[in-house]
PDB file of N, CA and C in Angstrom:
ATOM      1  N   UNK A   1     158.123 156.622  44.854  1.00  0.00           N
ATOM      2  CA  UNK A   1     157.826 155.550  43.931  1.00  0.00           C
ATOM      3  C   UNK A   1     156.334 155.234  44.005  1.00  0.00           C
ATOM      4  N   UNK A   2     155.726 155.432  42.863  1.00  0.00           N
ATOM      5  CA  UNK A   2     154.273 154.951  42.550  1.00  0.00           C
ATOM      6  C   UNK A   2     154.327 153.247  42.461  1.00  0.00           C
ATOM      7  N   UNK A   3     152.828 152.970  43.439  1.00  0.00           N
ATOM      8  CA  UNK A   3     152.813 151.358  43.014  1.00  0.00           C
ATOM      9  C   UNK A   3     151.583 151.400  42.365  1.00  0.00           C
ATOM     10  N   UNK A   4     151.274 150.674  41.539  1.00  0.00           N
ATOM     11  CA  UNK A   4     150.154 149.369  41.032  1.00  0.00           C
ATOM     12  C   UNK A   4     148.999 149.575  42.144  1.00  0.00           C
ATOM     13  N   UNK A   5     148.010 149.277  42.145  1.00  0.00           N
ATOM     14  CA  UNK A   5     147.125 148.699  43.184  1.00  0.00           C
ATOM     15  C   UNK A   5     147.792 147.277  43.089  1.00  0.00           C
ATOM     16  N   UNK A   6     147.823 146.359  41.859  1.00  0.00           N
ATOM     17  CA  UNK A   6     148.285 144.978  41.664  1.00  0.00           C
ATOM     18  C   UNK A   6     149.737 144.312  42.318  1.00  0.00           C
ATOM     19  N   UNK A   7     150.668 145.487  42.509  1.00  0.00           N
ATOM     20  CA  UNK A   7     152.048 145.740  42.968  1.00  0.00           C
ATOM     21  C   UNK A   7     152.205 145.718  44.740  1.00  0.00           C
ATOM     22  N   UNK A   8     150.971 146.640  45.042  1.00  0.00           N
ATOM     23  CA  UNK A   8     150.321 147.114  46.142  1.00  0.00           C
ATOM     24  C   UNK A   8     149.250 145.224  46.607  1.00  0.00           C
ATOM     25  N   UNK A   9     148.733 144.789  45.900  1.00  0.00           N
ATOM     26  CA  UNK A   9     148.193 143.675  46.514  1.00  0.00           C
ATOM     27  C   UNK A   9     149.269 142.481  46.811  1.00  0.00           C
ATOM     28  N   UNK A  10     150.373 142.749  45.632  1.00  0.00           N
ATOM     29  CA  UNK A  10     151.398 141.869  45.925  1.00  0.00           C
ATOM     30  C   UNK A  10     152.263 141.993  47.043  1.00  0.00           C
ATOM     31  N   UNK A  11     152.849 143.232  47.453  1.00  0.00           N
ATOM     32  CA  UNK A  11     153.428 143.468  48.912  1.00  0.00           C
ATOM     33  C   UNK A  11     152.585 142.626  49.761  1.00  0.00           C
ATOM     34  N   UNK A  12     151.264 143.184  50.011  1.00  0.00           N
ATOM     35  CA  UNK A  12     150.353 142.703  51.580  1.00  0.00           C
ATOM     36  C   UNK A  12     150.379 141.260  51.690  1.00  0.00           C
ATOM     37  N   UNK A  13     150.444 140.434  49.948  1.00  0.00           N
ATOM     38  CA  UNK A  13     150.301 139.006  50.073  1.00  0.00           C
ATOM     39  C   UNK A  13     151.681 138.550  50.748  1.00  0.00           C
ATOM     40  N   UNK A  14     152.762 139.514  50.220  1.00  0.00           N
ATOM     41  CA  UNK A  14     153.633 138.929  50.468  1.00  0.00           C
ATOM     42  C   UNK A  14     153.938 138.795  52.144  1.00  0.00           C
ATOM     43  N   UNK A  15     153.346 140.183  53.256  1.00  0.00           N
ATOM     44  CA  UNK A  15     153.796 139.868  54.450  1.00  0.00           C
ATOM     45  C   UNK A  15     152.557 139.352  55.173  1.00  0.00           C
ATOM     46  N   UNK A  16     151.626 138.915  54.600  1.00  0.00           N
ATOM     47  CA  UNK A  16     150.500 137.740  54.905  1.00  0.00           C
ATOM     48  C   UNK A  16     150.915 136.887  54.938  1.00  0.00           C
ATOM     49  N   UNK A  17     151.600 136.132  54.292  1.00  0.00           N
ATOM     50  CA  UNK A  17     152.337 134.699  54.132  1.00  0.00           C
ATOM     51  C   UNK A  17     153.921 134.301  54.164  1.00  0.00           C
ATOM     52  N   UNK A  18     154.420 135.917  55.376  1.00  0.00           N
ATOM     53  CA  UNK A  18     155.700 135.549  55.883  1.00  0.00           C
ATOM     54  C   UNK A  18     157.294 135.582  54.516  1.00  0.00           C
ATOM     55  N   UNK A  19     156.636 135.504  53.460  1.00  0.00           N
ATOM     56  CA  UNK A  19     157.773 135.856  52.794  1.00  0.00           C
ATOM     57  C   UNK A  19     158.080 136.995  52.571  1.00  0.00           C
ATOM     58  N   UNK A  20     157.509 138.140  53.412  1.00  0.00           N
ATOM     59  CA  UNK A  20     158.404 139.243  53.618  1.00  0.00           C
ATOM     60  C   UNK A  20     158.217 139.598  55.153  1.00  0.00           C
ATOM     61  N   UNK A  21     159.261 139.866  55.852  1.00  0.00           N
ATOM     62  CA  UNK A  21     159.333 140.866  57.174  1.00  0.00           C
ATOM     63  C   UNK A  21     159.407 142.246  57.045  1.00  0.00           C
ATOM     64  N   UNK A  22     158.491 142.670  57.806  1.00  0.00           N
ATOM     65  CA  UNK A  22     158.038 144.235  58.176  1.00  0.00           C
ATOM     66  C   UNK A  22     158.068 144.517  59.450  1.00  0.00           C
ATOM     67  N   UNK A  23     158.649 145.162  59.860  1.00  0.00           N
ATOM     68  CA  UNK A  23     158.754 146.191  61.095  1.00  0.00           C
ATOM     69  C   UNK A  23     158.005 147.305  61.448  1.00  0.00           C
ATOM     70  N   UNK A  24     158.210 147.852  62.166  1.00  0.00           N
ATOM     71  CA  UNK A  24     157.069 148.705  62.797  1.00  0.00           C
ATOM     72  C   UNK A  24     157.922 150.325  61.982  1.00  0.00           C
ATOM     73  N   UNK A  25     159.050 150.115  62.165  1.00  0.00           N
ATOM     74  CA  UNK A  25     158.985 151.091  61.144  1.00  0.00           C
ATOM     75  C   UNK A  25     159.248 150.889  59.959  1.00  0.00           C
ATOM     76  N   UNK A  26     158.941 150.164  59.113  1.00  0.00           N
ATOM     77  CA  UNK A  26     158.876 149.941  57.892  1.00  0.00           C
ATOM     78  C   UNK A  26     159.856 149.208  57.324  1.00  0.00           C
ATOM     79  N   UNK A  27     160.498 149.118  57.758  1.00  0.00           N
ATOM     80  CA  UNK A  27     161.888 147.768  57.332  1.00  0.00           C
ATOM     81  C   UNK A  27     161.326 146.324  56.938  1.00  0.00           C
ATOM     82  N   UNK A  28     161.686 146.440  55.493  1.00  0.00           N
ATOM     83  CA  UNK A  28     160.928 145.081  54.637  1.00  0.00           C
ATOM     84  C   UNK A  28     162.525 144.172  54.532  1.00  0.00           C
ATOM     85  N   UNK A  29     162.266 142.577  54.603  1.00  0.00           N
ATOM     86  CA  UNK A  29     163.250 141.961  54.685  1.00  0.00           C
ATOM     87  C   UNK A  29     162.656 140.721  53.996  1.00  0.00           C
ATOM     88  N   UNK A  30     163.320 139.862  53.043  1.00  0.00           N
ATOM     89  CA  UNK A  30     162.549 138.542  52.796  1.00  0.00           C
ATOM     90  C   UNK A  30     163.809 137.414  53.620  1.00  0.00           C
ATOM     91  N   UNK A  31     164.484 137.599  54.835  1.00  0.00           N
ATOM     92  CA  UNK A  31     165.363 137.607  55.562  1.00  0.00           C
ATOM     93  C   UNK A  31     164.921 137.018  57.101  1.00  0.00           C
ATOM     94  N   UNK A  32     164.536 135.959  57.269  1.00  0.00           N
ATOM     95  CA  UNK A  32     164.279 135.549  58.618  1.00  0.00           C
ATOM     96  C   UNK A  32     164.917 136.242  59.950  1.00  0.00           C
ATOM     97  N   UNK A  33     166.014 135.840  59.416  1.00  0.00           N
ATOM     98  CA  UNK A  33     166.900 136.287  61.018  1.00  0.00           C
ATOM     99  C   UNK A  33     166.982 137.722  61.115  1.00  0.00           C
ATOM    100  N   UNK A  34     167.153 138.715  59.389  1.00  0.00           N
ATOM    101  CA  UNK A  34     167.340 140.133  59.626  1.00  0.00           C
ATOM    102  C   UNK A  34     165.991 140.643  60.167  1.00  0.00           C
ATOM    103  N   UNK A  35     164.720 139.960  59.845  1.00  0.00           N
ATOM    104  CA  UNK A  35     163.741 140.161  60.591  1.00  0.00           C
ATOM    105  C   UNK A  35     163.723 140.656  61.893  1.00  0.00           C
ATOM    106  N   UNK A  36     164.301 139.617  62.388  1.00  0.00           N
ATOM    107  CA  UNK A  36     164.096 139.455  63.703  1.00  0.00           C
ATOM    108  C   UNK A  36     164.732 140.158  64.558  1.00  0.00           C
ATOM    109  N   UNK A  37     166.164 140.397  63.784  1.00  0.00           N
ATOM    110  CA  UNK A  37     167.508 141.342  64.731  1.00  0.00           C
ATOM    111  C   UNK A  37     166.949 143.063  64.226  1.00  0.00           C
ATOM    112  N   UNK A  38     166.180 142.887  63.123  1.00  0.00           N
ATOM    113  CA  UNK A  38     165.392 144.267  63.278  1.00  0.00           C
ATOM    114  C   UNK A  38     164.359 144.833  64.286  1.00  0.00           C
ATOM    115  N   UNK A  39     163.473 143.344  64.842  1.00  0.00           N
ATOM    116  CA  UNK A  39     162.531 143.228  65.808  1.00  0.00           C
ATOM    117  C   UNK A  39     163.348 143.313  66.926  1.00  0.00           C
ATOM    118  N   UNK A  40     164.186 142.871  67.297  1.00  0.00           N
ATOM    119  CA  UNK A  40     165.384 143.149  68.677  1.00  0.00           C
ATOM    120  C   UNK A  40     165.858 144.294  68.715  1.00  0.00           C
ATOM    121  N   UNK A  41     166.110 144.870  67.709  1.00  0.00           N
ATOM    122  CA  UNK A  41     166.584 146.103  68.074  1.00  0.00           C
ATOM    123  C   UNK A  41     165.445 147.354  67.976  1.00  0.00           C
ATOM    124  N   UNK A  42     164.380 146.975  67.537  1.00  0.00           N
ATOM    125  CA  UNK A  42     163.525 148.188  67.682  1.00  0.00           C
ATOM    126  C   UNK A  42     163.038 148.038  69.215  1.00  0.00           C
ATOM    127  N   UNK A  43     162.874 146.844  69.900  1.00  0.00           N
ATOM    128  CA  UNK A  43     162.726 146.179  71.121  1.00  0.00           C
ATOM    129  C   UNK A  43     163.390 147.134  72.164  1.00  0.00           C
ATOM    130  N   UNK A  44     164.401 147.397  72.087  1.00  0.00           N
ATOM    131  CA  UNK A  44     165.632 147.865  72.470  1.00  0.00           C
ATOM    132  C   UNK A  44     165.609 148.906  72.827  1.00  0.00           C
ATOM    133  N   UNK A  45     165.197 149.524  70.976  1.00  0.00           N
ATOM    134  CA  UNK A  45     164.552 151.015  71.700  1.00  0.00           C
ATOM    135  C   UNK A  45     164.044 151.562  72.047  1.00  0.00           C
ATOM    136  N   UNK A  46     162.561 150.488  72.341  1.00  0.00           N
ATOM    137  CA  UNK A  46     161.522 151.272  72.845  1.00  0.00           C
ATOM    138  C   UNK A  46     161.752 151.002  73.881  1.00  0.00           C
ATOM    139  N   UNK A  47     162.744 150.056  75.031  1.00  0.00           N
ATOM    140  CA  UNK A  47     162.881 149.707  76.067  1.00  0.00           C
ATOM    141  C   UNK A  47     163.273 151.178  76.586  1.00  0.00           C
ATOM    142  N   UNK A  48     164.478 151.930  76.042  1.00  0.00           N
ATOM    143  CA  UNK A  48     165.487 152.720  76.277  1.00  0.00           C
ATOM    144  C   UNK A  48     164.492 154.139  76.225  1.00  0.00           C
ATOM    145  N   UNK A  49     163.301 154.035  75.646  1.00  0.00           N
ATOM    146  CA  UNK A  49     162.755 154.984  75.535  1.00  0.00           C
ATOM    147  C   UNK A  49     161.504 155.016  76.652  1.00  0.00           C
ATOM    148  N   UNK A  50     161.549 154.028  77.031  1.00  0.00           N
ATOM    149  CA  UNK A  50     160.219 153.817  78.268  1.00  0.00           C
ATOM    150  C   UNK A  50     161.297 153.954  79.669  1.00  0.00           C
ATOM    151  N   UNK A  51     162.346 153.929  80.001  1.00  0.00           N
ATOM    152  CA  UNK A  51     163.286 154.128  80.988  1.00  0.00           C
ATOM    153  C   UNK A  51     163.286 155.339  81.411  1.00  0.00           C
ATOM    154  N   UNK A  52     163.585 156.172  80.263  1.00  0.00           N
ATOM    155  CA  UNK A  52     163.449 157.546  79.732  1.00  0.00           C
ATOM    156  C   UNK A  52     162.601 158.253  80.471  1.00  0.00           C
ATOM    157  N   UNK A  53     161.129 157.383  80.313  1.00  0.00           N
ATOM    158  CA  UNK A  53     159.963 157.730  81.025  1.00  0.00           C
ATOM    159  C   UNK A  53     159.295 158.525  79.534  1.00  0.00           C
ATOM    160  N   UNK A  54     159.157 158.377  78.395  1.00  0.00           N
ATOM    161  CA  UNK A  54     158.712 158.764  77.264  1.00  0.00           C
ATOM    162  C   UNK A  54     157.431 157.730  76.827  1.00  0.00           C
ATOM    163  N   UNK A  55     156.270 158.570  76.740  1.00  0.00           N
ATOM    164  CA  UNK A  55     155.602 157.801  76.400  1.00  0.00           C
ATOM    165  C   UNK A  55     154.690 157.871  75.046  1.00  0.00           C
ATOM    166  N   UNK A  56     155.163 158.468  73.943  1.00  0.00           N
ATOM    167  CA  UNK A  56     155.395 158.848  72.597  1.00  0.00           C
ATOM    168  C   UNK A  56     156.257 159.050  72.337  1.00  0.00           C
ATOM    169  N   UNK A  57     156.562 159.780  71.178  1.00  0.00           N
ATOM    170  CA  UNK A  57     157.415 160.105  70.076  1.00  0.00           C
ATOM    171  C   UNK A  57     158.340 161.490  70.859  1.00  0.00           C
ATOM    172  N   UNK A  58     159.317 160.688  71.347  1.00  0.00           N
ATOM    173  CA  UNK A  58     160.132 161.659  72.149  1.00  0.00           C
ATOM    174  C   UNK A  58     159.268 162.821  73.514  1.00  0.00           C
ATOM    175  N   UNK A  59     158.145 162.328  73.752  1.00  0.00           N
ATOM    176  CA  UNK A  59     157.768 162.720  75.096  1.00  0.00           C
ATOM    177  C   UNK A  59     157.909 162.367  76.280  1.00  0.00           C
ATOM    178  N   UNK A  60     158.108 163.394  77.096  1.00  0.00           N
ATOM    179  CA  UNK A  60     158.215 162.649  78.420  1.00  0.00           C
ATOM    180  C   UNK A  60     157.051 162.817  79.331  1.00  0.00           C
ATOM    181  N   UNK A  61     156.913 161.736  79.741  1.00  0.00           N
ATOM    182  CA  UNK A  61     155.799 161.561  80.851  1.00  0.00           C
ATOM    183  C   UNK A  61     155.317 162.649  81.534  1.00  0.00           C
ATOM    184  N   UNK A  62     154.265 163.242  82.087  1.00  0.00           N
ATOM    185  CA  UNK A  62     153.779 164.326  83.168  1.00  0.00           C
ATOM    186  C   UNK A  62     153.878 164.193  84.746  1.00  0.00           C
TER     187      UNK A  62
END
């Protein structure tokens, strides 16, 4: 999907001023709490992935 630059300024305003949630991987929400249980669970996995001993994108430590 092609955006606007104008479409494109409207997203950034929108998670500048909290009426949208974004995640680290890209999960847009205008959703407080799904925000957040998205932020808990990415939490989660990077926990599960630092246990691991991974310290990128499926690497493991030296």
């Amino acid at each position: 999907m092609v955006t606007t630059p104008e479409q494109s300024r409207q997203q950034e305003d929108a998670l500048e001023t909290g009426a949208v949630y974004q995640d680290a991987e890209g999960r847009r929400t205008r959703d407080a709490g799904a925000g957040a249980a998205n932020a808990d669970s990415e939490a989660d996995r990077n926990a599960e992935h630092l246990r691991r001993g991974e310290v990128g994108p499926g690497i493991p430590e030296e």
